[in-house]
Every structure is written in C-alpha cells, then in structure tokens.
N, C-alpha and C. Protein backbone atom coordinates (compact mmCIF):
# COMPACT_ATOMS: atom_id res chain seq x y z
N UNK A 1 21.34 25.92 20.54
CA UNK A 1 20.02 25.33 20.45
C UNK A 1 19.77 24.73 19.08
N UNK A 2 20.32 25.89 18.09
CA UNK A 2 20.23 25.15 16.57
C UNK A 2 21.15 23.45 16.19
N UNK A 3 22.06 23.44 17.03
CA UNK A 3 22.62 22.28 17.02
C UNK A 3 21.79 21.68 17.38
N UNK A 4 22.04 21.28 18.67
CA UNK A 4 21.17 20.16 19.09
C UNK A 4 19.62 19.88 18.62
N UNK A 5 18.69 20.42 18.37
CA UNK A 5 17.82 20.11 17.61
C UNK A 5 18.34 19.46 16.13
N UNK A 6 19.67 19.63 15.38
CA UNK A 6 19.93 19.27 13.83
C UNK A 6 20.19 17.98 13.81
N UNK A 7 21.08 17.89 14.79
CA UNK A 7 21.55 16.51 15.23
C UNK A 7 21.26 14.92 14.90
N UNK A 8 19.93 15.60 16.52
CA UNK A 8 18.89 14.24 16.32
C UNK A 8 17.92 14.14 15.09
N UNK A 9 17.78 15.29 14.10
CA UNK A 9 17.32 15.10 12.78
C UNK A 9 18.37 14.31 11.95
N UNK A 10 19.32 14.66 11.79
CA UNK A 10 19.90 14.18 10.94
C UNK A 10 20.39 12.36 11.27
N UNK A 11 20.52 12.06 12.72
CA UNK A 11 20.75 11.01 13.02
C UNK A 11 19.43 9.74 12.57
N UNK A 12 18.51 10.38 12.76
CA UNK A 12 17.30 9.96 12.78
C UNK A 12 17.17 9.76 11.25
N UNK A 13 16.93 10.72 10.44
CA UNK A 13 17.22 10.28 8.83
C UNK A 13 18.05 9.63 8.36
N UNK A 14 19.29 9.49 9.22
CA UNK A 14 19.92 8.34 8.32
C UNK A 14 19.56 7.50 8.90
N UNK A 15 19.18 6.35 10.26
CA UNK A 15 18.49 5.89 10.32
C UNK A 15 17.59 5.06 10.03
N UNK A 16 16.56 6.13 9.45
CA UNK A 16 15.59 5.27 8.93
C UNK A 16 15.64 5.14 7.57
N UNK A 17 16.54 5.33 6.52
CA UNK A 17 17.23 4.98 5.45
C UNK A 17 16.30 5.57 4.38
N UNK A 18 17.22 5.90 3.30
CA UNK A 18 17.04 6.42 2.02
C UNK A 18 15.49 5.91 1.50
N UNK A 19 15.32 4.48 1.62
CA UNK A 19 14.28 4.13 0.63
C UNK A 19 13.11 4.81 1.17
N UNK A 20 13.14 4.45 2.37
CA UNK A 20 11.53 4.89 3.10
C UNK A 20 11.37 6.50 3.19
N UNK A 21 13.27 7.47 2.88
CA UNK A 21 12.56 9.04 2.55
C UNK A 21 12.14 9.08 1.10
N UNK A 22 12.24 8.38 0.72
CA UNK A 22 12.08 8.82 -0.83
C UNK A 22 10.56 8.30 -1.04
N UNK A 23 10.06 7.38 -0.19
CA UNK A 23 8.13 7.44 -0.97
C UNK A 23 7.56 8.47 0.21
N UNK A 24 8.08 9.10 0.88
CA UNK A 24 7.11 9.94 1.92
C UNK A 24 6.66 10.80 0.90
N UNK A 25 6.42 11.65 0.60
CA UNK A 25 6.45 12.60 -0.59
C UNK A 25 4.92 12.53 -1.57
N UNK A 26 5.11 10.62 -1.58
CA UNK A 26 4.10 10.13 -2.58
C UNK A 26 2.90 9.95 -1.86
N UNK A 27 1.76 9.58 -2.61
CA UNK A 27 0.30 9.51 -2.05
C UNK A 27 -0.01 7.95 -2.11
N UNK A 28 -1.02 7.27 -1.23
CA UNK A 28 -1.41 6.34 -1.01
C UNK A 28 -1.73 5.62 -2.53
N UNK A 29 -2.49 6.52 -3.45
CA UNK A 29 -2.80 5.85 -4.85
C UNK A 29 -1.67 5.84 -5.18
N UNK A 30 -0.37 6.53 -5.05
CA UNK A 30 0.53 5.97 -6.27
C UNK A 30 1.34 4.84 -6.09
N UNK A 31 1.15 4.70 -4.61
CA UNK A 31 2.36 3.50 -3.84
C UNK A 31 1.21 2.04 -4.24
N UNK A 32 -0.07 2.44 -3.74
CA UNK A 32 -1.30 1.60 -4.56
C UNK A 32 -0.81 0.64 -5.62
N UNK A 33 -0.24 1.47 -6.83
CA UNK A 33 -0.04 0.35 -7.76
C UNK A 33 1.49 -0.19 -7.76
N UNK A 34 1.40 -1.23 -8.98
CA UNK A 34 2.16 -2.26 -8.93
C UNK A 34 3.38 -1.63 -9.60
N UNK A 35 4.72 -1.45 -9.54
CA UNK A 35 5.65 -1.28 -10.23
C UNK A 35 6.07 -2.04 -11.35
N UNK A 36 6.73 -1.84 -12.39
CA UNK A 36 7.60 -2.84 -12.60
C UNK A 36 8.90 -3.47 -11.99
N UNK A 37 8.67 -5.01 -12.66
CA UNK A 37 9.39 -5.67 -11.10
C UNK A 37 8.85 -5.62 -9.86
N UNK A 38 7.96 -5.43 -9.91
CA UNK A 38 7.04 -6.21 -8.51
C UNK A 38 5.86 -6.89 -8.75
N UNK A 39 5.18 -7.57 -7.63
CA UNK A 39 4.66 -8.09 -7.69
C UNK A 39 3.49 -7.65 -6.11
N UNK A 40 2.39 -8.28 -6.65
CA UNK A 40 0.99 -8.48 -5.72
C UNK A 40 0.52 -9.38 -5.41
N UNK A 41 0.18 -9.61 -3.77
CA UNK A 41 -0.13 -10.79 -3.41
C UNK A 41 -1.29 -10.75 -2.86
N UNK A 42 -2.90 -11.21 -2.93
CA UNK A 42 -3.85 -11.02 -2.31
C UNK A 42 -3.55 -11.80 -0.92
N UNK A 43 -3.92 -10.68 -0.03
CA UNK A 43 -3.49 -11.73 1.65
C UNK A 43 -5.19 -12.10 1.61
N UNK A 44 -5.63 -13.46 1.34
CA UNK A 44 -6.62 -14.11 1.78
C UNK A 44 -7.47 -13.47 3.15
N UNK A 45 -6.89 -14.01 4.34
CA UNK A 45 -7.07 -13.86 5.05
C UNK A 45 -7.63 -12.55 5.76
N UNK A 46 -7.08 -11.04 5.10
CA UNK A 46 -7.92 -10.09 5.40
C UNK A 46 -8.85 -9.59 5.08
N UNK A 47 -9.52 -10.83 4.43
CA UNK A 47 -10.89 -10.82 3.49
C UNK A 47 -12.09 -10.61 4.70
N UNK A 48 -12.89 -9.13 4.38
CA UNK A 48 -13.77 -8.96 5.45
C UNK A 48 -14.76 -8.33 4.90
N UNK A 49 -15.89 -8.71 5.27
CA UNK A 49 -17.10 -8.75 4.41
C UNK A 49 -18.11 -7.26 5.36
N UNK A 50 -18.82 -6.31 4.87
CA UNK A 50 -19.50 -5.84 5.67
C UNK A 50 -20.77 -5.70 4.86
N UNK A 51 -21.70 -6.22 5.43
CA UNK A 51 -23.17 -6.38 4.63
C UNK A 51 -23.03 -7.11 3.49
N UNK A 52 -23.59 -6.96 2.73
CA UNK A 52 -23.39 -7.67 0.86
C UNK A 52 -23.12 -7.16 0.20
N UNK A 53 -22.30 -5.86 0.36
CA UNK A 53 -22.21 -5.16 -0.81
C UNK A 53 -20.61 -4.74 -0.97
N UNK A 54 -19.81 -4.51 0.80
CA UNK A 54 -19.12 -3.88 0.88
C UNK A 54 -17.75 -4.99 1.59
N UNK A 55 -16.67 -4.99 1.50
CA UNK A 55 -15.83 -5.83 2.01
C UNK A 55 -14.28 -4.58 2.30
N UNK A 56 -13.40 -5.30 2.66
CA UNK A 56 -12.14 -4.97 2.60
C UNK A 56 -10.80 -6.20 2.53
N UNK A 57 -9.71 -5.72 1.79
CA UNK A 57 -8.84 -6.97 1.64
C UNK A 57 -7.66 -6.04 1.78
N UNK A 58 -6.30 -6.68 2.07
CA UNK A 58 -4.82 -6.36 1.64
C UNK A 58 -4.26 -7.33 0.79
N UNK A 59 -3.58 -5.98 0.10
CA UNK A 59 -2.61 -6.89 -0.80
C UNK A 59 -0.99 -6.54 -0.67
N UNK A 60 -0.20 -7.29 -0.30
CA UNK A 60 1.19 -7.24 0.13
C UNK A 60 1.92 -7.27 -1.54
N UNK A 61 2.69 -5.86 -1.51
CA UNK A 61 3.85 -5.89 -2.85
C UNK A 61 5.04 -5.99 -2.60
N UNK A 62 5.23 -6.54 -3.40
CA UNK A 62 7.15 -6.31 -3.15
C UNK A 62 7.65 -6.71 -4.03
N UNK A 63 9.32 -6.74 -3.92
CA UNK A 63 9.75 -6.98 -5.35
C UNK A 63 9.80 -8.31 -5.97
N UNK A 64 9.47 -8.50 -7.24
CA UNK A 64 8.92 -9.86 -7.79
C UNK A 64 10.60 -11.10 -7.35
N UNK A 65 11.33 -10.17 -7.80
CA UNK A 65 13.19 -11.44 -7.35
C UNK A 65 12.97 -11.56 -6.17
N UNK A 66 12.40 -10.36 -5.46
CA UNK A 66 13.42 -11.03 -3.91
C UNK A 66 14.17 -10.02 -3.08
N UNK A 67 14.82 -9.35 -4.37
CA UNK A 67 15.78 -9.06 -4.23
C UNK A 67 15.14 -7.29 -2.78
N UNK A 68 16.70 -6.84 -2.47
CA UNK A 68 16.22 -5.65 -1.75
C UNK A 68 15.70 -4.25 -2.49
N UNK A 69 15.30 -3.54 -2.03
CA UNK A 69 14.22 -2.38 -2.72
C UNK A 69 15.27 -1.86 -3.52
N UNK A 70 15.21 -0.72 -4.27
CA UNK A 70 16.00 0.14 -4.75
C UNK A 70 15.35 1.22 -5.97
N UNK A 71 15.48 2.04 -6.08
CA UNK A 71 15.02 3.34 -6.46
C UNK A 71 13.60 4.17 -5.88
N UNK A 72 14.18 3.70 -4.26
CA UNK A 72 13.35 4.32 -3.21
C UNK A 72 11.88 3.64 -3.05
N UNK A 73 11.99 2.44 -3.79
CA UNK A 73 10.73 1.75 -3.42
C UNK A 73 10.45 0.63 -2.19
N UNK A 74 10.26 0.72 -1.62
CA UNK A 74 9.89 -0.43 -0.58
C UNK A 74 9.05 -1.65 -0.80
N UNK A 75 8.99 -2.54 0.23
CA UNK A 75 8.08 -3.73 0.12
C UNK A 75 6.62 -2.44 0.95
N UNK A 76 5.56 -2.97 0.57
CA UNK A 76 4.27 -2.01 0.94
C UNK A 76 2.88 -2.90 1.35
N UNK A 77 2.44 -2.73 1.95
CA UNK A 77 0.48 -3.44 2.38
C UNK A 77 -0.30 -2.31 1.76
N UNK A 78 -1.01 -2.67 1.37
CA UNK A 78 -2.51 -1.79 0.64
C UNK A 78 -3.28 -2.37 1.07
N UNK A 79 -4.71 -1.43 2.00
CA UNK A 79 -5.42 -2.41 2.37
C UNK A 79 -6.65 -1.02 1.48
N UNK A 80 -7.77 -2.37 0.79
CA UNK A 80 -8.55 -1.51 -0.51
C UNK A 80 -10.11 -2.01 0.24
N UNK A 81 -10.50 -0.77 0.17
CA UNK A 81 -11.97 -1.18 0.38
C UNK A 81 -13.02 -1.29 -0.97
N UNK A 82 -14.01 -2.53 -0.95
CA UNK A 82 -14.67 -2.83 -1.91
C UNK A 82 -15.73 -2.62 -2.25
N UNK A 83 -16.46 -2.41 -2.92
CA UNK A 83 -17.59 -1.79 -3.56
C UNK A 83 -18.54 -3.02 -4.56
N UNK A 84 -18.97 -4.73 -3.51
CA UNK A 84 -19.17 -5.18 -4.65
C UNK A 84 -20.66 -5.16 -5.85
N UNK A 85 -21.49 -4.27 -5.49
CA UNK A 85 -22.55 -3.83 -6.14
C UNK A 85 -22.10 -3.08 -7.40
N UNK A 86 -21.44 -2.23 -7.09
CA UNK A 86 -20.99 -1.40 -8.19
C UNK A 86 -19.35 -2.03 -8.74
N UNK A 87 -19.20 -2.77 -8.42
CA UNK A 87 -17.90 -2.91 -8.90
C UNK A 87 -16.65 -2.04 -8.75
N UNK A 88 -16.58 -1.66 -7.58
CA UNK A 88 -14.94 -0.68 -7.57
C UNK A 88 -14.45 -0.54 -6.41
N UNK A 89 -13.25 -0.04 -6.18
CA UNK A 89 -12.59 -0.42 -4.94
C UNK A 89 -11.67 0.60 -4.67
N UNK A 90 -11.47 1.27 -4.05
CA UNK A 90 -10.65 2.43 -3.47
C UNK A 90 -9.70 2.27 -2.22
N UNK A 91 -8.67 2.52 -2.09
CA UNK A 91 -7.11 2.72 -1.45
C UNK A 91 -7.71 3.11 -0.26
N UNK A 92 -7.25 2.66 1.02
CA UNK A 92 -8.12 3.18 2.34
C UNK A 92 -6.48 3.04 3.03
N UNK A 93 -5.67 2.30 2.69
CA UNK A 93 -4.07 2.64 3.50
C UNK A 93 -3.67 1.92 3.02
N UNK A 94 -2.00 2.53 3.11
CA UNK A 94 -0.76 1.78 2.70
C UNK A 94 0.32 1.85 3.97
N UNK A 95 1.12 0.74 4.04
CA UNK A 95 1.60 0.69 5.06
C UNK A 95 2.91 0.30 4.10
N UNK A 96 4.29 1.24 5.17
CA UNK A 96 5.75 0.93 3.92
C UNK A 96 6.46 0.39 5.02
N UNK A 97 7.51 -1.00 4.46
CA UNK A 97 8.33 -1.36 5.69
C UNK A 97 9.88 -0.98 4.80
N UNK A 98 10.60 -1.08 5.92
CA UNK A 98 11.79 -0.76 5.77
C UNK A 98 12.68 -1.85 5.19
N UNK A 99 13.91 -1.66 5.01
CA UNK A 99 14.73 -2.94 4.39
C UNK A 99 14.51 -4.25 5.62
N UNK A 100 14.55 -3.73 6.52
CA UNK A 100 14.62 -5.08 7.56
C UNK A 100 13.34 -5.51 7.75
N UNK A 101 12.10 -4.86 7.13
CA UNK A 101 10.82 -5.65 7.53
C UNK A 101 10.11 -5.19 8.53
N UNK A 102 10.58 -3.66 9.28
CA UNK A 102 9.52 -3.65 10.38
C UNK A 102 8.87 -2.09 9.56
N UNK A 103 7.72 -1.84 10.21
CA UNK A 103 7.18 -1.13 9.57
C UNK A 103 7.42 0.35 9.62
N UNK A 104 7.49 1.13 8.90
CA UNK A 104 7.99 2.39 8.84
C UNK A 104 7.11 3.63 8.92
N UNK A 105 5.64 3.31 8.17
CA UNK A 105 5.04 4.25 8.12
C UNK A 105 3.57 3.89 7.33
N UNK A 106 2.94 3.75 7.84
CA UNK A 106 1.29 4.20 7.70
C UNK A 106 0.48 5.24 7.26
N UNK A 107 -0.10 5.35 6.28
CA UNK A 107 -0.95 6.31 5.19
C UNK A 107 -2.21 5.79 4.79
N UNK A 108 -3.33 6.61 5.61
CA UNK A 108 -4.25 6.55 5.78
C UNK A 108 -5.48 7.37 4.74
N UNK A 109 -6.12 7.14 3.77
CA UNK A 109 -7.10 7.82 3.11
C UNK A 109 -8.13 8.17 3.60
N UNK A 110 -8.47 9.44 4.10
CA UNK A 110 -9.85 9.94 4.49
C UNK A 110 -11.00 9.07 3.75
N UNK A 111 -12.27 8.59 4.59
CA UNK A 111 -13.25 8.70 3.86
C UNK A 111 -13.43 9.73 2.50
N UNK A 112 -13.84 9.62 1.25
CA UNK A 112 -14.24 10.23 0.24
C UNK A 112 -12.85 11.47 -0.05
N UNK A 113 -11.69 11.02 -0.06
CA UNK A 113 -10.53 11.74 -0.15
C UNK A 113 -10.17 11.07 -1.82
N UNK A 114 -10.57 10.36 -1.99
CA UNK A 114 -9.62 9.32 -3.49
C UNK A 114 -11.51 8.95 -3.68
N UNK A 115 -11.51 9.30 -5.52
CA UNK A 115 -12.50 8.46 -6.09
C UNK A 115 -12.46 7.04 -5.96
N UNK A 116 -13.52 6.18 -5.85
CA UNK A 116 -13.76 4.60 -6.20
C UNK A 116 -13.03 4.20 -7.64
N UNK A 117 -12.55 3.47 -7.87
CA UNK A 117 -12.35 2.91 -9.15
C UNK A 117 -12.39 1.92 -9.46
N UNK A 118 -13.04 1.26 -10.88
CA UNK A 118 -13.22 0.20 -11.58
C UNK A 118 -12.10 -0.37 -12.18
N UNK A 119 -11.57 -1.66 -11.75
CA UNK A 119 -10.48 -1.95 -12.52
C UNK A 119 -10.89 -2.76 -13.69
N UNK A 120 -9.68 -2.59 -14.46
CA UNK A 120 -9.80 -3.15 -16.08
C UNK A 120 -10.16 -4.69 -15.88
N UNK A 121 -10.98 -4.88 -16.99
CA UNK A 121 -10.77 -6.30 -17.16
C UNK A 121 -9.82 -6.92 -17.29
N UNK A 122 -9.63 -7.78 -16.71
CA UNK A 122 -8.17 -8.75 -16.96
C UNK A 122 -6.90 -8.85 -16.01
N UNK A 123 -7.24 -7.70 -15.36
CA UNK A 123 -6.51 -7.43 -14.04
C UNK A 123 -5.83 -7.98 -12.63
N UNK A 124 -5.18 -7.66 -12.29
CA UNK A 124 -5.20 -8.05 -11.05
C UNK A 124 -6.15 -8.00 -9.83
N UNK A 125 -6.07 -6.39 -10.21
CA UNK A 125 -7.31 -5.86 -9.44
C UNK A 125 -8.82 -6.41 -9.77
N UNK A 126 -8.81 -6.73 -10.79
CA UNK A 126 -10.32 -6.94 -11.84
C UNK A 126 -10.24 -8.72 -10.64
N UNK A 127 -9.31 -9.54 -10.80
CA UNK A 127 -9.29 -10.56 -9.72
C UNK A 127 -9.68 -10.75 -8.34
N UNK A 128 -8.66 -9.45 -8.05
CA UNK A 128 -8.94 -9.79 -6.61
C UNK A 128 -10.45 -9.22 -6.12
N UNK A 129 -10.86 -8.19 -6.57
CA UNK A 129 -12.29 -7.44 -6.29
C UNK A 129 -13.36 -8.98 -6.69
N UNK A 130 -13.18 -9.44 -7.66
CA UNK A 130 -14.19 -10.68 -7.70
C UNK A 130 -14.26 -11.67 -6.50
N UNK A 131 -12.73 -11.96 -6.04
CA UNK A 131 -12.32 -12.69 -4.89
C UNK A 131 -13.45 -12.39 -3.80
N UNK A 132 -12.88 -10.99 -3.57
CA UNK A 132 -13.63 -10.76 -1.92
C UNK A 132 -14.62 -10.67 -2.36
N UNK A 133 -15.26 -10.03 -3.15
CA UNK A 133 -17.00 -10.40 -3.80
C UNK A 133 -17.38 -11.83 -3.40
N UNK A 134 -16.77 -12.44 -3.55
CA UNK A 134 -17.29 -14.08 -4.18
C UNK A 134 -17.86 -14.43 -2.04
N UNK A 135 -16.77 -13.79 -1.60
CA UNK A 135 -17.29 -14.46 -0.48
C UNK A 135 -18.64 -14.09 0.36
C-alpha cells in the first residue's frame, strides 16, 4: 500500500518540476515583489474600477532577458487590489506558471489577511496605483 501511494507522488513531483516546488513554501507578498532580473508589466486591461475609490489590476512578472526561470523562480500574475482614496494597494493573488506557460498554481489572500500598503514614491507600484486611479 506504502508503494503505490509513493509512486504517484513522486511521479507527480517530478512532473511538475523543480521551479514551481521551490515557491510553494513562499507567501503571496513575497512572490508579490519584483526580483532582480525581472521585470513588471501592468496588464492594462484588468483595470477594474469598483465605486471611486476602489479598483483592481494585474501585473505579469517575469524574467527581464527572456530567458527560462532559475533559482526556483517562475514567470507569476499578481492581481493587487486598490485603495485609491487612501493611496495603497494590497496582494489579493498570485498565480505561478510553469516553464511551459500553463498555470501551476493559484494563491489566494483572505480578505484582511496582508496589511494595505503605500508604495514609495517613484515606484513602480507608486505608477501603476496612479494608473488604475486615473481611470
């Protein structure tokens, strides 16, 4: 019985490959930010407004070359909800894809699980939060 249950674990982990075991572990804020050697892309388009105060956007990372992941980081979606009265914006999910691009795994932030935060002036974040504001 102990076999066969190890099996399909172990088949299954290799599988779904090294990079994507190595951020399970981590939390939505830390995959959140930007590495070095990567890069952030505001996806326009998931710009969504609720009342005047409050919006949501994604921002797609990955690595700034091109090149494939490596030291267990993946390409990732962050989708951040906005706060534009007060100025701040908090991690509501991250989504990690695998080397080939399909998606691996979804991480979801409870309501009031992660404080709001103000990003620095000058930012990326300090950008994009004005963005979806603006609309």
């Amino acid at each position: 019985m102990k076999i066969r249950l190890a099996v399909p674990l172990i088949v299954s982990a290799a599988l779904t490959g090294a990079p994507v075991l190595a951020q399970q572990a981590q939390d939505p804020e830390v995959l959140a930010k930007i590495g070095e050697g990567e890069i952030g892309q505001l996806d326009s388009t998931t710009i969504r407004k609720y009342g005047d105060t409050h919006g949501r956007f994604d921002v797609h990372i990955k690595r700034r070359d091109g090149s494939p992941s490596r030291d267990g980081i993946t390409p990732r979606t962050v989708r951040f909800m906005a706060n534009c009265k007060e100025g701040t914006m908090v991690v509501a999910a991250v989504g990690m894809f695998d080397p080939g691009g399909q998606l691996a795994k979804t991480m979801v932030s409870p309501p009031g699980a992660v404080d709001p935060h103000v990003p620095e002036k000058g930012t990326q974040g300090e950008k994009w939060l004005r963005t979806v504001c603006m609309f």
